[in-house]
PDB file of N, CA and C in Angstrom:
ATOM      1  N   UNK A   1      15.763   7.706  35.206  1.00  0.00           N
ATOM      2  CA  UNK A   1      14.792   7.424  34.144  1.00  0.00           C
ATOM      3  C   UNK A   1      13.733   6.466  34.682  1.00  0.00           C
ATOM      4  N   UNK A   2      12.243   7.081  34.191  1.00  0.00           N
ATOM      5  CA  UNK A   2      11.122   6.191  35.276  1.00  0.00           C
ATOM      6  C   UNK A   2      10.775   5.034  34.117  1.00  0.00           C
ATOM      7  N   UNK A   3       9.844   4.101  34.621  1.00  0.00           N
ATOM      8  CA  UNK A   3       9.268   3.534  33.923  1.00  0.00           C
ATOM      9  C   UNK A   3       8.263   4.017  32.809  1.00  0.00           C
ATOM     10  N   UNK A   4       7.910   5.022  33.194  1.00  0.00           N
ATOM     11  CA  UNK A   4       6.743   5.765  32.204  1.00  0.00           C
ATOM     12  C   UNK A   4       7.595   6.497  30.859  1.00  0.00           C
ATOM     13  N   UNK A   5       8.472   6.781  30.941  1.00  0.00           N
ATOM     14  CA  UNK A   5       9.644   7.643  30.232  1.00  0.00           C
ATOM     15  C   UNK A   5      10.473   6.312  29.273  1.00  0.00           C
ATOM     16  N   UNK A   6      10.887   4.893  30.016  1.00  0.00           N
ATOM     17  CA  UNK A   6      11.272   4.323  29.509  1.00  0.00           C
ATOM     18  C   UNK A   6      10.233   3.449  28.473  1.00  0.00           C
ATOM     19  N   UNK A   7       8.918   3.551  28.764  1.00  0.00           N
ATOM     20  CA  UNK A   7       7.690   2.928  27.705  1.00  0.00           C
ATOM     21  C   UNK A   7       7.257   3.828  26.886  1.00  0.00           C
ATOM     22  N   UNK A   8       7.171   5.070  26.758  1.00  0.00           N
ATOM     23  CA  UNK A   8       6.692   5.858  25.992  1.00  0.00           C
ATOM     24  C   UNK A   8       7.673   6.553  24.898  1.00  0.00           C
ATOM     25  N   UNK A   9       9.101   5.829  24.756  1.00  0.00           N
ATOM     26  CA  UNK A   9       9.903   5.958  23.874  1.00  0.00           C
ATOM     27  C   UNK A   9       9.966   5.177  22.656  1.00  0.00           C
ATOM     28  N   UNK A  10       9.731   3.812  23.066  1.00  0.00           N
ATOM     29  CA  UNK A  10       9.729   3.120  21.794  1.00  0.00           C
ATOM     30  C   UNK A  10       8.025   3.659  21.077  1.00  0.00           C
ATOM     31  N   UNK A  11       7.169   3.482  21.778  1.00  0.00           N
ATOM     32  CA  UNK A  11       5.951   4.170  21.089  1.00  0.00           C
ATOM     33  C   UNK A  11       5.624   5.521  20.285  1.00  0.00           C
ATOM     34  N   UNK A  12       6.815   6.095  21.009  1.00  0.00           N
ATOM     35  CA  UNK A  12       6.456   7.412  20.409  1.00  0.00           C
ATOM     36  C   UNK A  12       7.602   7.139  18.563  1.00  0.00           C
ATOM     37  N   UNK A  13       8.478   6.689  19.165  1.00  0.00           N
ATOM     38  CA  UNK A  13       9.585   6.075  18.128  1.00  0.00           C
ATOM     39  C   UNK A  13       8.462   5.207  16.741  1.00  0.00           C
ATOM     40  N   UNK A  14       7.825   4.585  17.507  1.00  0.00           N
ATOM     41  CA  UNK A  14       6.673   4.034  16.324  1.00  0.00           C
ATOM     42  C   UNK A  14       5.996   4.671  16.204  1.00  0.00           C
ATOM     43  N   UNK A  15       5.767   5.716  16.280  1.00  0.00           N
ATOM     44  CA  UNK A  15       4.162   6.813  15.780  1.00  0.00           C
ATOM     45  C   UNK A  15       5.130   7.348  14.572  1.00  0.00           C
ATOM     46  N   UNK A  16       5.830   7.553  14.690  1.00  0.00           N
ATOM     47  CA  UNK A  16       7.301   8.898  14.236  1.00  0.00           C
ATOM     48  C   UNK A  16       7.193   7.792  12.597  1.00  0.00           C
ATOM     49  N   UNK A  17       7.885   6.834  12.731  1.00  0.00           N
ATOM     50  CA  UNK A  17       8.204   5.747  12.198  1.00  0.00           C
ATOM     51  C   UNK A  17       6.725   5.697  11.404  1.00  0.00           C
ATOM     52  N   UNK A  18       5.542   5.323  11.786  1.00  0.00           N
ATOM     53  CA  UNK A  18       4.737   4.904  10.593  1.00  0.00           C
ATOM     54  C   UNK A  18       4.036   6.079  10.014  1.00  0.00           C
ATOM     55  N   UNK A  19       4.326   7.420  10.920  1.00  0.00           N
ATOM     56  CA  UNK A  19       3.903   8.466   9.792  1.00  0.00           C
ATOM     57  C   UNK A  19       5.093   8.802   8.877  1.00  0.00           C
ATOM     58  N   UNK A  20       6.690   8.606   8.916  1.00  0.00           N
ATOM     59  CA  UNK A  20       6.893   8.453   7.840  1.00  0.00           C
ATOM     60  C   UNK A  20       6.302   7.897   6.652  1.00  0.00           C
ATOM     61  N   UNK A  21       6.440   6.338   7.031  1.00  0.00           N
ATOM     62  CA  UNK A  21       6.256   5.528   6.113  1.00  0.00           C
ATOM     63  C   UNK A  21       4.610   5.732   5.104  1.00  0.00           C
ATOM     64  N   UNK A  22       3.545   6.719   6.089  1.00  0.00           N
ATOM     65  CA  UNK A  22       2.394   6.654   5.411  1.00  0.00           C
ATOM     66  C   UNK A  22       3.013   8.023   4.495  1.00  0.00           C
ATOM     67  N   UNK A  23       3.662   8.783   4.807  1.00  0.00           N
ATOM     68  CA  UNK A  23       3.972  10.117   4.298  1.00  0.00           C
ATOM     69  C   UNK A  23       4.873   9.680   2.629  1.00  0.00           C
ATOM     70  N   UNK A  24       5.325   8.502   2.800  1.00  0.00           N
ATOM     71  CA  UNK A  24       6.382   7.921   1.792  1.00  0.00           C
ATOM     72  C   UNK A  24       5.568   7.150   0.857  1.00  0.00           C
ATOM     73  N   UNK A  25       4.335   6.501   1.682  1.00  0.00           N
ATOM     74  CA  UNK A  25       3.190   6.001   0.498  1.00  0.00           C
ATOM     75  C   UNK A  25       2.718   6.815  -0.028  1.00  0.00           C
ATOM     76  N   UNK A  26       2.023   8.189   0.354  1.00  0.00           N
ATOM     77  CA  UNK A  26       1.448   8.839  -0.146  1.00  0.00           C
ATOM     78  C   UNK A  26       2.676   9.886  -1.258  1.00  0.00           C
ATOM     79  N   UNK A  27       3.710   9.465  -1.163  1.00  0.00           N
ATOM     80  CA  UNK A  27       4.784  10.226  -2.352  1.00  0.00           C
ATOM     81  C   UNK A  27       4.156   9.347  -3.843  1.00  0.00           C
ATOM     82  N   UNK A  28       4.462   7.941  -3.309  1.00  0.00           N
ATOM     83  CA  UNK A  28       4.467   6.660  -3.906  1.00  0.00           C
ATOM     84  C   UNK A  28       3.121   7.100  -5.030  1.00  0.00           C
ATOM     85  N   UNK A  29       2.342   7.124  -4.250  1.00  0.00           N
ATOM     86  CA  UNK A  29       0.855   6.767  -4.826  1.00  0.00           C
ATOM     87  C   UNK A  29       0.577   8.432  -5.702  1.00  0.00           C
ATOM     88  N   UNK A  30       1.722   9.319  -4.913  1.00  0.00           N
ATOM     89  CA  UNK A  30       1.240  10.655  -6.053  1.00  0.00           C
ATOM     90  C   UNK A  30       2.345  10.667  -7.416  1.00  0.00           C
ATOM     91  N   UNK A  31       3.165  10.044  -7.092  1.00  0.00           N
ATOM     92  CA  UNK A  31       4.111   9.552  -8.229  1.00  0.00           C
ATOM     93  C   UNK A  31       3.426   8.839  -9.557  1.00  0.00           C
ATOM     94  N   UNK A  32       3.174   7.778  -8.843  1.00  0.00           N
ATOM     95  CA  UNK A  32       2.624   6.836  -9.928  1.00  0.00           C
ATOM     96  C   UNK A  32       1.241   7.651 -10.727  1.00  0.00           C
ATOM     97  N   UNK A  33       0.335   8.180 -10.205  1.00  0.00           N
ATOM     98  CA  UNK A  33      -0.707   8.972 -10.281  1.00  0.00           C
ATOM     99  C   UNK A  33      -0.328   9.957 -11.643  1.00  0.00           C
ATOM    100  N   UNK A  34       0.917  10.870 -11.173  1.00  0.00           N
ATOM    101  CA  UNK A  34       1.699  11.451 -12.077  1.00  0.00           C
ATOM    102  C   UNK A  34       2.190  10.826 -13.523  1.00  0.00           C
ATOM    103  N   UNK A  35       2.675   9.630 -13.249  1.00  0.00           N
ATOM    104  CA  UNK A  35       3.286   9.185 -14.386  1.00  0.00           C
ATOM    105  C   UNK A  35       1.982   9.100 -15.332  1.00  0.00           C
ATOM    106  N   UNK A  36       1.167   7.850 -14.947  1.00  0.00           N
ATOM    107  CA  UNK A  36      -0.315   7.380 -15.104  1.00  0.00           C
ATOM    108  C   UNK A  36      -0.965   8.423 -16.084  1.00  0.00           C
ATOM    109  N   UNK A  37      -1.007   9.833 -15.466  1.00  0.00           N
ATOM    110  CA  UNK A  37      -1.340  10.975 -16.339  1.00  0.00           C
ATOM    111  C   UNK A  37      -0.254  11.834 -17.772  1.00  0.00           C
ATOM    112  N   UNK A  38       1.040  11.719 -16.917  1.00  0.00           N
ATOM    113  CA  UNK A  38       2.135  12.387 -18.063  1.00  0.00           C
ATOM    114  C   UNK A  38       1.882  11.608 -18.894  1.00  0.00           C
ATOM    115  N   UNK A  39       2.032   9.877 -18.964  1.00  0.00           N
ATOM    116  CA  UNK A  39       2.915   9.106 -19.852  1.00  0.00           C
ATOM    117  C   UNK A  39       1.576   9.256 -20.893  1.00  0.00           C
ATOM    118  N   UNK A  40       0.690   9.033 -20.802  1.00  0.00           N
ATOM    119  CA  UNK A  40      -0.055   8.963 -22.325  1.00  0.00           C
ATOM    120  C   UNK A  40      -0.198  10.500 -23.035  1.00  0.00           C
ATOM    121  N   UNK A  41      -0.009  11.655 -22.129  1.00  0.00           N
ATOM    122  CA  UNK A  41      -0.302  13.278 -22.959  1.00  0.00           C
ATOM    123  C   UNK A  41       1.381  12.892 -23.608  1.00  0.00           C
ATOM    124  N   UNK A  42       2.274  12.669 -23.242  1.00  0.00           N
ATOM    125  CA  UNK A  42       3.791  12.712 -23.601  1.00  0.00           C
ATOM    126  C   UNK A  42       3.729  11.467 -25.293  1.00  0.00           C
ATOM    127  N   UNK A  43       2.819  10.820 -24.461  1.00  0.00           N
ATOM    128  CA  UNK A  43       2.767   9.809 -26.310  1.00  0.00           C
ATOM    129  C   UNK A  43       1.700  10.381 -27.132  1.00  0.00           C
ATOM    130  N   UNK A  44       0.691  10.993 -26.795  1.00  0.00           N
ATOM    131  CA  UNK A  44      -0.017  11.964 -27.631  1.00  0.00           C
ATOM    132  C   UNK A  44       1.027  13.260 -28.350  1.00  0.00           C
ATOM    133  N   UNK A  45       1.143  13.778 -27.217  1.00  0.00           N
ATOM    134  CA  UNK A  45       2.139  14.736 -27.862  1.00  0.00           C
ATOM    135  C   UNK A  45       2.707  14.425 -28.769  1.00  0.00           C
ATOM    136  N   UNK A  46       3.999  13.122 -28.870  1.00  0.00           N
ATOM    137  CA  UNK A  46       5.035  12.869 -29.345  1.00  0.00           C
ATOM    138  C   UNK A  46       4.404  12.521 -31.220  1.00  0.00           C
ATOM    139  N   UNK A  47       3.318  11.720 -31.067  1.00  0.00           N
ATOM    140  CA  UNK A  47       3.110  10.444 -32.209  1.00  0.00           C
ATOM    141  C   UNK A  47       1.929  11.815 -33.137  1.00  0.00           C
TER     142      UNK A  47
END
C-alpha cells in the first residue's frame, strides 16, 4: 500500500460522508417544506 492510496482514503471517505449528510439536509429541508404546506390545508380542511 503506497502513500498515494493511503491519502486518498480518508478523503475520499469525506466526500462520501458530506454528500450524505447534504443528501440528509436536503430530506430535512423537503420534510419540513412538506409539513409547512400539509399542516394548514389539514386545519382548513378539518375546521
Amino acid at each position: 500500500m503506497d502513500k498515494h492510496t493511503h491519502l486518498a482514503a480518508p478523503v475520499r471517505c469525506a466526500q462520501r460522508q458530506a454528500a450524505s449528510m447534504r443528501r440528509l439536509a436536503w430530506g430535512l429541508a423537503l420534510a419540513s417544506l412538506m409539513l409547512a404546506v400539509a399542516l394548514p390545508l389539514a386545519g382548513a380542511g378539518s375546521a
